[in-house]
Each structure stands twice: as structure tokens, then as C-alpha cells.
C-alpha atoms as a PDB file:
ATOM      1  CA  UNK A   1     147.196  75.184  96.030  1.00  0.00           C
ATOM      2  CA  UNK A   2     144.641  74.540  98.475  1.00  0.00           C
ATOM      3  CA  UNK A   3     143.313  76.848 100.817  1.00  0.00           C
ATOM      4  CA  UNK A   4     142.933  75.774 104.305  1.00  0.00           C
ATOM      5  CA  UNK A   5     139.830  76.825 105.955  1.00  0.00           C
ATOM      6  CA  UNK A   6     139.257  78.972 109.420  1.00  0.00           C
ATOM      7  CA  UNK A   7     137.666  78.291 112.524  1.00  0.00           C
ATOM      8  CA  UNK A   8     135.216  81.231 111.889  1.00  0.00           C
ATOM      9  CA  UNK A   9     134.316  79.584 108.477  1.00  0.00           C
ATOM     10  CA  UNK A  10     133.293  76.463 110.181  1.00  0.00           C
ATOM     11  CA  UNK A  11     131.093  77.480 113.187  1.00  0.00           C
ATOM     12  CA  UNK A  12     129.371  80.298 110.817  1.00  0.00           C
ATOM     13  CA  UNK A  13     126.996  77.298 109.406  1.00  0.00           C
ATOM     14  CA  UNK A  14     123.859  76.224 111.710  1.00  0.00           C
ATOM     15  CA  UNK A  15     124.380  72.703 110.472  1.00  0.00           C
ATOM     16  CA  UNK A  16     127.871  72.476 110.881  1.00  0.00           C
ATOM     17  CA  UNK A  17     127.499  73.777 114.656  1.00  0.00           C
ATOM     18  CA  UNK A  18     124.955  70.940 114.659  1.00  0.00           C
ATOM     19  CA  UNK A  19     127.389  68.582 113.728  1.00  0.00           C
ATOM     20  CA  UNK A  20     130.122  69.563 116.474  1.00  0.00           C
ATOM     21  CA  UNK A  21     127.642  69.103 119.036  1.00  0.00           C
ATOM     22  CA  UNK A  22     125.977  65.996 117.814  1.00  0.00           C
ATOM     23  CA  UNK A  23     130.172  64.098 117.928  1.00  0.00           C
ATOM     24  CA  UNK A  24     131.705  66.224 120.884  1.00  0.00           C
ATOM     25  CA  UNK A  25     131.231  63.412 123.544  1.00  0.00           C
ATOM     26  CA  UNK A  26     131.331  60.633 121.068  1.00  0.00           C
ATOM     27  CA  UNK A  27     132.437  59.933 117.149  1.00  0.00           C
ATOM     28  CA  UNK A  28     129.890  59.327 115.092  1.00  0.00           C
ATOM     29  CA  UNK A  29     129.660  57.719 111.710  1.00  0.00           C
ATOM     30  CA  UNK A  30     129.114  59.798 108.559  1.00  0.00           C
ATOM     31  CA  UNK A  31     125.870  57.961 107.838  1.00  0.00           C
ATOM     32  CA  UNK A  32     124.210  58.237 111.704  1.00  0.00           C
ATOM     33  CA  UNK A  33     124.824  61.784 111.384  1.00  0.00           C
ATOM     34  CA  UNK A  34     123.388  62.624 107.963  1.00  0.00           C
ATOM     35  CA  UNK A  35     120.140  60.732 109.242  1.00  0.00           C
ATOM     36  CA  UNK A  36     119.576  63.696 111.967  1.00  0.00           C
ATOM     37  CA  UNK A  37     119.487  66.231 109.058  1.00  0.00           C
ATOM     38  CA  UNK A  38     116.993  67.157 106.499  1.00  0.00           C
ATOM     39  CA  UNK A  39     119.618  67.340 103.819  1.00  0.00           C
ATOM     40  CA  UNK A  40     121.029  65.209 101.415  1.00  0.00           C
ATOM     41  CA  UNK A  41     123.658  63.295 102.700  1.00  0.00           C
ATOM     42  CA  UNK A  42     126.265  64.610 100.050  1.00  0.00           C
ATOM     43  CA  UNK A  43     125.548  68.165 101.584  1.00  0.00           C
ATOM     44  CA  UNK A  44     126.137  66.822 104.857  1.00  0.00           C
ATOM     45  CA  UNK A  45     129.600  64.882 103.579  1.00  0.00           C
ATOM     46  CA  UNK A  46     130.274  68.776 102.197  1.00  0.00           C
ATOM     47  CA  UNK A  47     129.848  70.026 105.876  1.00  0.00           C
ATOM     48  CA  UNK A  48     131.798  67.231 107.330  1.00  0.00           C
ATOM     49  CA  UNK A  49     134.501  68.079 104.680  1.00  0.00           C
ATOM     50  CA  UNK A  50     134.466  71.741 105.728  1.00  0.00           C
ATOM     51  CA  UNK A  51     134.860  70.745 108.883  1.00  0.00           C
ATOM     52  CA  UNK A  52     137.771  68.806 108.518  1.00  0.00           C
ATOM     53  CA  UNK A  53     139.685  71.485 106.445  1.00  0.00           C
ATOM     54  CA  UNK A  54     139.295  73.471 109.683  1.00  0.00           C
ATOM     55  CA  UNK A  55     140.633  71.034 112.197  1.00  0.00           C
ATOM     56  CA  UNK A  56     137.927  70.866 114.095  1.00  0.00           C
ATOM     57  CA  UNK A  57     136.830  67.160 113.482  1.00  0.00           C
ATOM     58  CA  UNK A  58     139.100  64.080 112.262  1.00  0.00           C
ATOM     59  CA  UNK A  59     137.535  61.668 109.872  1.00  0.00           C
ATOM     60  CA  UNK A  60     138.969  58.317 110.350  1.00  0.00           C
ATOM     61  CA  UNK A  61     137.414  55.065 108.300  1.00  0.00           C
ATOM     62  CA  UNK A  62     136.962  51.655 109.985  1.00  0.00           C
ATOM     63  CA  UNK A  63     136.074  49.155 107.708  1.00  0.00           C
ATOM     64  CA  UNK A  64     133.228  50.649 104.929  1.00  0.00           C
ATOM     65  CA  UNK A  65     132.525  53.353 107.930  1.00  0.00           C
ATOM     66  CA  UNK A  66     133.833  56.957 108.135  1.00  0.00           C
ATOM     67  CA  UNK A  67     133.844  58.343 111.919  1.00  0.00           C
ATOM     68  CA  UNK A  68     133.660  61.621 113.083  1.00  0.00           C
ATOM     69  CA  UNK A  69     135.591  62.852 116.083  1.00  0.00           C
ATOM     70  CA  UNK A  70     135.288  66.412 117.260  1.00  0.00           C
ATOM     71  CA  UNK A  71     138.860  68.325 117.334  1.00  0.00           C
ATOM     72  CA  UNK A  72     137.478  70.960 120.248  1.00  0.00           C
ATOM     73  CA  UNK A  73     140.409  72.163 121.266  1.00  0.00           C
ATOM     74  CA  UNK A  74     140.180  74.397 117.407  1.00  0.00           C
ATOM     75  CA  UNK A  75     137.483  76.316 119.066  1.00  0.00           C
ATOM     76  CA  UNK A  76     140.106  77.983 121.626  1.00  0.00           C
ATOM     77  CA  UNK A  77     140.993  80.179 119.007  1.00  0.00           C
ATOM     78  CA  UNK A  78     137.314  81.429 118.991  1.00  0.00           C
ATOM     79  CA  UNK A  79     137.634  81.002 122.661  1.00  0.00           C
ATOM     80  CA  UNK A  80     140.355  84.139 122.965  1.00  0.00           C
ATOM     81  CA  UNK A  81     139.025  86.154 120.232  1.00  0.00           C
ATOM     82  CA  UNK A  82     135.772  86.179 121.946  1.00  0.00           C
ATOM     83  CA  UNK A  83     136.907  86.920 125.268  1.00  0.00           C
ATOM     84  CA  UNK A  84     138.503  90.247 124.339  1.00  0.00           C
ATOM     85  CA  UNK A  85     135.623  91.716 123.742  1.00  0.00           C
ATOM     86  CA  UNK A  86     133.777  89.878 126.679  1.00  0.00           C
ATOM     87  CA  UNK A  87     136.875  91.887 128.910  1.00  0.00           C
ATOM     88  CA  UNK A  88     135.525  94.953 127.016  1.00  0.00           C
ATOM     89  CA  UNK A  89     131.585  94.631 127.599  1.00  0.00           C
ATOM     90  CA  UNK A  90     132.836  93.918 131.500  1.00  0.00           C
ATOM     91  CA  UNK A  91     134.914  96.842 131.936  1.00  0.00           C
ATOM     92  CA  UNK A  92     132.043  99.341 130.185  1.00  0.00           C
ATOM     93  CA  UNK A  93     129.261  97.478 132.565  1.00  0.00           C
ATOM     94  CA  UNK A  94     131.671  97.686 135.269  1.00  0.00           C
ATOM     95  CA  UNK A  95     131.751 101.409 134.524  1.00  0.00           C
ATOM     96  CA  UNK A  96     127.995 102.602 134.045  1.00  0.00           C
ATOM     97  CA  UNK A  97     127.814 100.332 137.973  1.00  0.00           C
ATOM     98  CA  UNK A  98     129.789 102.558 139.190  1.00  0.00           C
ATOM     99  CA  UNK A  99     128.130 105.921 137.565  1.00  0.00           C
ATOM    100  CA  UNK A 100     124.985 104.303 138.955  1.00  0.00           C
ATOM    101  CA  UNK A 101     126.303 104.234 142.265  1.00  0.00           C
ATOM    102  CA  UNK A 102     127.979 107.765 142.082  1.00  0.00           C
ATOM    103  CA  UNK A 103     124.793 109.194 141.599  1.00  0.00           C
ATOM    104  CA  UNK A 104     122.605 107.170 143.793  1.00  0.00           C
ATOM    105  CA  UNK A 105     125.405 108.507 146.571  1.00  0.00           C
ATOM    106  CA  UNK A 106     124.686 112.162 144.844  1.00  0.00           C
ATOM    107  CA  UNK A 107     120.678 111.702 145.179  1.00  0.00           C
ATOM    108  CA  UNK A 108     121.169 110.609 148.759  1.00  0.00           C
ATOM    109  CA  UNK A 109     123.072 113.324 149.782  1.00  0.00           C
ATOM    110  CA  UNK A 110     120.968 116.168 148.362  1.00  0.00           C
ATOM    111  CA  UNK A 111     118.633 114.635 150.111  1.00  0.00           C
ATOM    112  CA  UNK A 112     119.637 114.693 153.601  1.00  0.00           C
ATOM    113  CA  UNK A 113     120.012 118.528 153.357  1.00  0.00           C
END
């Protein structure tokens, strides 16, 4: 049985992030994209498989050609795991400001006196 692939799996690889940004406006073919990369172009059919396995892009031949078409709306997954802790980071910054401010307001009343 096959194991399907995350998200998190996908975007972990520098190449593979690469990849989703060199097809999100337009597909590409397999061939145009290996030429941007200094790898062989079976490692890059490897990425494009991983890929694939994670929903993120759809392969789809025409002809002798394999295209590439980015899948984005995958990443919303990432999206929403990500955000929790972006709430979290807000709400402690949002906290030390107002410390800040509580003892600016201290400072400037001591020294009135």
C-alpha cells in the first residue's frame, strides 16, 4: 500500500519550493523546468513526483510533453497551521506593547512628583 505524502513533506525541499513557484502562474513542461536546475533531470522528475503525491501540482501529458500545474490551494493547510501560531506571536507582542506602555505611564508619573 502506498503512502500518500503531506503538504509539510513537499514544501520542506528548497527545490521543490522552487518548483511551485517557477508553475504557480503558468504550467510548465517537465523538461523547461529541469533546465532551471543544476540537477539531473531524473532528480527533478523525483521532485515533481513528490510533488504530485502531495496534491500540490497535477501532471498532465500532451502529446510526448508532461505539464506541470500548481495545485495551490494544498498549501491552505500550511496556511491554518501557520496562522495559529502567527495569532500566538500577536497576542504575546500585543502583550509586552502594552507592559511597555504601563510602564512608560509609571515613569511619567513618578516623574511629575
Amino acid at each position: 500500500m502506498k503512502t500518500r505524502r503531506d503538504v509539510y513533506q513537499a514544501i520542506a525541499d528548497p527545490t521543490r519550493r522552487a518548483i511551485i513557484n517557477m508553475i504557480a502562474t503558468q504550467p510548465h513542461n517537465v523538461n523547461t523546468i529541469a533546465a532551471n536546475f543544476d540537477v539531473t533531470r531524473q532528480a527533478i522528475s523525483l521532485h515533481i513526483q513528490i510533488l504530485a503525491d502531495c496534491g500540490l501540482i497535477n501532471v498532465k501529458r500532451h502529446g510526448r510533453d508532461r505539464f506541470c500545474e500548481a495545485r495551490l490551494d494544498q498549501l491552505g493547510e500550511v496556511s491554518a497551521w501557520i496562522d495559529q501560531y502567527r495569532q500566538h506571536w500577536e497576542s504575546k507582542l500585543d502583550n509586552l506593547e502594552n507592559y511597555v506602555v504601563q510602564l512608560k505611564n509609571e515613569r511619567n508619573g513618578k516623574h511629575k512628583k
